[in-house]
C-alpha atoms as a PDB file:
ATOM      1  CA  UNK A   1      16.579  34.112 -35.041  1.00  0.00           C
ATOM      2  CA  UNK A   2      12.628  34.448 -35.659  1.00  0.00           C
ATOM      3  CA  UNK A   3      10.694  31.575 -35.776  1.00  0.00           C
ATOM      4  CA  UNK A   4       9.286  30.762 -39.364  1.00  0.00           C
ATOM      5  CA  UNK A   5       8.225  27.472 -38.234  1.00  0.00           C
ATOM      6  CA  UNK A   6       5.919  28.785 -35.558  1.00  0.00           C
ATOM      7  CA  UNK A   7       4.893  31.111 -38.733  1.00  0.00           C
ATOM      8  CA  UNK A   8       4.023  27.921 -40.625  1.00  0.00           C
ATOM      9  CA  UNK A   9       2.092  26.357 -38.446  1.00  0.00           C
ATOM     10  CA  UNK A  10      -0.024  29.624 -37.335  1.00  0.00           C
ATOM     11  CA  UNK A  11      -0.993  30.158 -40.945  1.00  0.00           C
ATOM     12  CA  UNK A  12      -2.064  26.610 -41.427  1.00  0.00           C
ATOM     13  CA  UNK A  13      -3.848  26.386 -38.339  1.00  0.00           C
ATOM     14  CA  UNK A  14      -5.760  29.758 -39.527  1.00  0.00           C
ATOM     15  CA  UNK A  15      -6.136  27.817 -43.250  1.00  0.00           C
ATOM     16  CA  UNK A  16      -7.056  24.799 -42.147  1.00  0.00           C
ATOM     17  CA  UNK A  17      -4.793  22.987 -43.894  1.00  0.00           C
ATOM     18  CA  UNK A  18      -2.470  20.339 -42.573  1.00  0.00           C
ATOM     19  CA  UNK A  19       1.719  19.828 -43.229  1.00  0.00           C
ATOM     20  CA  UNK A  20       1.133  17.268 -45.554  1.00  0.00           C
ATOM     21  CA  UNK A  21      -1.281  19.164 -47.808  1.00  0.00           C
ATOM     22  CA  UNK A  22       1.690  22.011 -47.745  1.00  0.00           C
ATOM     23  CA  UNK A  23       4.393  19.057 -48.939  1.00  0.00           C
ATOM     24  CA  UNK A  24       2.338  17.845 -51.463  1.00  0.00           C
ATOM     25  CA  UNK A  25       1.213  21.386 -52.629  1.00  0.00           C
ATOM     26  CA  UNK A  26       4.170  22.790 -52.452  1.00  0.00           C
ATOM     27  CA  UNK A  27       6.588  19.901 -53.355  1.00  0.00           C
ATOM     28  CA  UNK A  28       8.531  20.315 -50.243  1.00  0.00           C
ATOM     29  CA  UNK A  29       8.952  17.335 -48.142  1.00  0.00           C
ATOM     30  CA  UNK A  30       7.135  16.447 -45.236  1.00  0.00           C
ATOM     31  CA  UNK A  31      10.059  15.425 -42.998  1.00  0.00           C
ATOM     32  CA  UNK A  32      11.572  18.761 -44.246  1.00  0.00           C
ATOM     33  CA  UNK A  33       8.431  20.668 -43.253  1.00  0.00           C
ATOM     34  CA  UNK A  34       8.351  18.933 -40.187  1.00  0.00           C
ATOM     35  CA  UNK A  35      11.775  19.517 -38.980  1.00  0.00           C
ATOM     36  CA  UNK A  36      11.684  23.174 -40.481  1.00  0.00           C
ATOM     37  CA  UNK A  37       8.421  23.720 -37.843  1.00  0.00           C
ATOM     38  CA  UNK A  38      10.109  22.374 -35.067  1.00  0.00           C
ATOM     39  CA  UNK A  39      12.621  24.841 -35.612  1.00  0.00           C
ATOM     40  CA  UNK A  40      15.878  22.341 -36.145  1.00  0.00           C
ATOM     41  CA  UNK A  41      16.842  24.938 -39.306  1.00  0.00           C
ATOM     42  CA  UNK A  42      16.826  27.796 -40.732  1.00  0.00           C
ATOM     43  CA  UNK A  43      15.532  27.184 -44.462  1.00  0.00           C
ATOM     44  CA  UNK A  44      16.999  28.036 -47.600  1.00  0.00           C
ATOM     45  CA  UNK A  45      15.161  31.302 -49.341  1.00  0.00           C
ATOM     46  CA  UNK A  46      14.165  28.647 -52.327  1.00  0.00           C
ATOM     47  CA  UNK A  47      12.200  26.599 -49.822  1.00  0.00           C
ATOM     48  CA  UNK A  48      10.078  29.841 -48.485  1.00  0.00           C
ATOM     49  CA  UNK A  49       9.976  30.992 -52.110  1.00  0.00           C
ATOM     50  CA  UNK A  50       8.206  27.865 -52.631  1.00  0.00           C
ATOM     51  CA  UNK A  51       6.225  27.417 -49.917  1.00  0.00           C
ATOM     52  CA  UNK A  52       4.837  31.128 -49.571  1.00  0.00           C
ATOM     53  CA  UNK A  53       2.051  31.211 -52.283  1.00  0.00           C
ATOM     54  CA  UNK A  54       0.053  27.998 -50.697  1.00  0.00           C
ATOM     55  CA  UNK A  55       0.448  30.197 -47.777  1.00  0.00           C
ATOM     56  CA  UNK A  56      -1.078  32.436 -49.140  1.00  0.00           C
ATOM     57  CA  UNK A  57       1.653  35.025 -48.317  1.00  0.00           C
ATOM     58  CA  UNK A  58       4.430  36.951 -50.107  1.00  0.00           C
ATOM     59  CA  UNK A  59       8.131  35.498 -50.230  1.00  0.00           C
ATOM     60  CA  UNK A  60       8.725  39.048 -48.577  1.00  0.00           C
ATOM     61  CA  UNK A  61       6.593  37.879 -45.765  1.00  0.00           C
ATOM     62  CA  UNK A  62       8.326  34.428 -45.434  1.00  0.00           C
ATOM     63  CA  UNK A  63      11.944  36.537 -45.129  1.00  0.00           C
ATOM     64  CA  UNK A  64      10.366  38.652 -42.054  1.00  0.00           C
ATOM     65  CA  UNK A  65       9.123  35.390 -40.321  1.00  0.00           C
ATOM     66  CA  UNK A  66      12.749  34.071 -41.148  1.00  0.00           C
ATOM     67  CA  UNK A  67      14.359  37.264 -39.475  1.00  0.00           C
ATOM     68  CA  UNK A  68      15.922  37.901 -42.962  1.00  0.00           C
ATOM     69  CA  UNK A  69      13.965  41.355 -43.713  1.00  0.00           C
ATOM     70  CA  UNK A  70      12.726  44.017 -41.739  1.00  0.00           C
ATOM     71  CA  UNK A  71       9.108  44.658 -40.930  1.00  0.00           C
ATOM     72  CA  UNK A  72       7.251  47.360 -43.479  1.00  0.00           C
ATOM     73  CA  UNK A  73       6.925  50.197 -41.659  1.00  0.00           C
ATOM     74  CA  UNK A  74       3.217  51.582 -41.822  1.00  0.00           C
ATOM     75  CA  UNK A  75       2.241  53.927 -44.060  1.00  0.00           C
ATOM     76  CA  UNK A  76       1.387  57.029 -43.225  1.00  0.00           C
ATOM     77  CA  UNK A  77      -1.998  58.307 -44.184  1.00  0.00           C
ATOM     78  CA  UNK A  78      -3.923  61.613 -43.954  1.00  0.00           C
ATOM     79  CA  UNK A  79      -0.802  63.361 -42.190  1.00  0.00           C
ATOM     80  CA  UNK A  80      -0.173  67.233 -42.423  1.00  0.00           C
ATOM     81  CA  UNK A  81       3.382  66.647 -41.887  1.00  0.00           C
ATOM     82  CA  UNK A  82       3.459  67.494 -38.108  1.00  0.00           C
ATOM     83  CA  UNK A  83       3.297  64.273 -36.867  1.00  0.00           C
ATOM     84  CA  UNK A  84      -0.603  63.995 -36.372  1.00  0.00           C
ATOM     85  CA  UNK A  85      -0.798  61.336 -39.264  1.00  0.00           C
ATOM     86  CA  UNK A  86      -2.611  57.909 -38.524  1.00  0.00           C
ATOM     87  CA  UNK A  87      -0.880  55.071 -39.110  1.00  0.00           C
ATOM     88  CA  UNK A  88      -2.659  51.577 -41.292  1.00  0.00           C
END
């Protein structure tokens, strides 16, 4: 299972932002938040629905921390369709 809760916390570190500024922003409990970040359960898609825009990331993103969705793959740019494309 992938760790959304380590997710969480990484993009909160990098926002400066605490857990309780996500509960009360996002209307999601703290204890919930807290317990979700210690990684005690896997949450419900309405919770990471919720909490992904004061993330400041899609719910798409919330479902690949959750191990619910696969990574994108890259896009291929500037490729003459022999496999010398870069990669973004």
């Amino acid at each position: 299972m992938a760790d959304v809760g380590k997710f969480i916390l990484r993009v909160l570190k990098e926002r400066k932002k605490s857990l309780r500024q996500l509960a009360r922003e996002s209307g999601v409990s703290n204890s919930y938040l807290s317990q979700l970040t210690r990684g005690l359960f896997k949450p419900a898609p309405e919770i990471l629905i919720k909490l992904a825009p004061h993330l400041g990331v899609t719910p798409s993103k919330m479902f690949e921390e959750a191990g619910w969705l696969k990574p994108k793959a890259r896009k291929r740019i500037k490729g003459n369709g022999k496999g010398g494309g870069r990669f973004r």
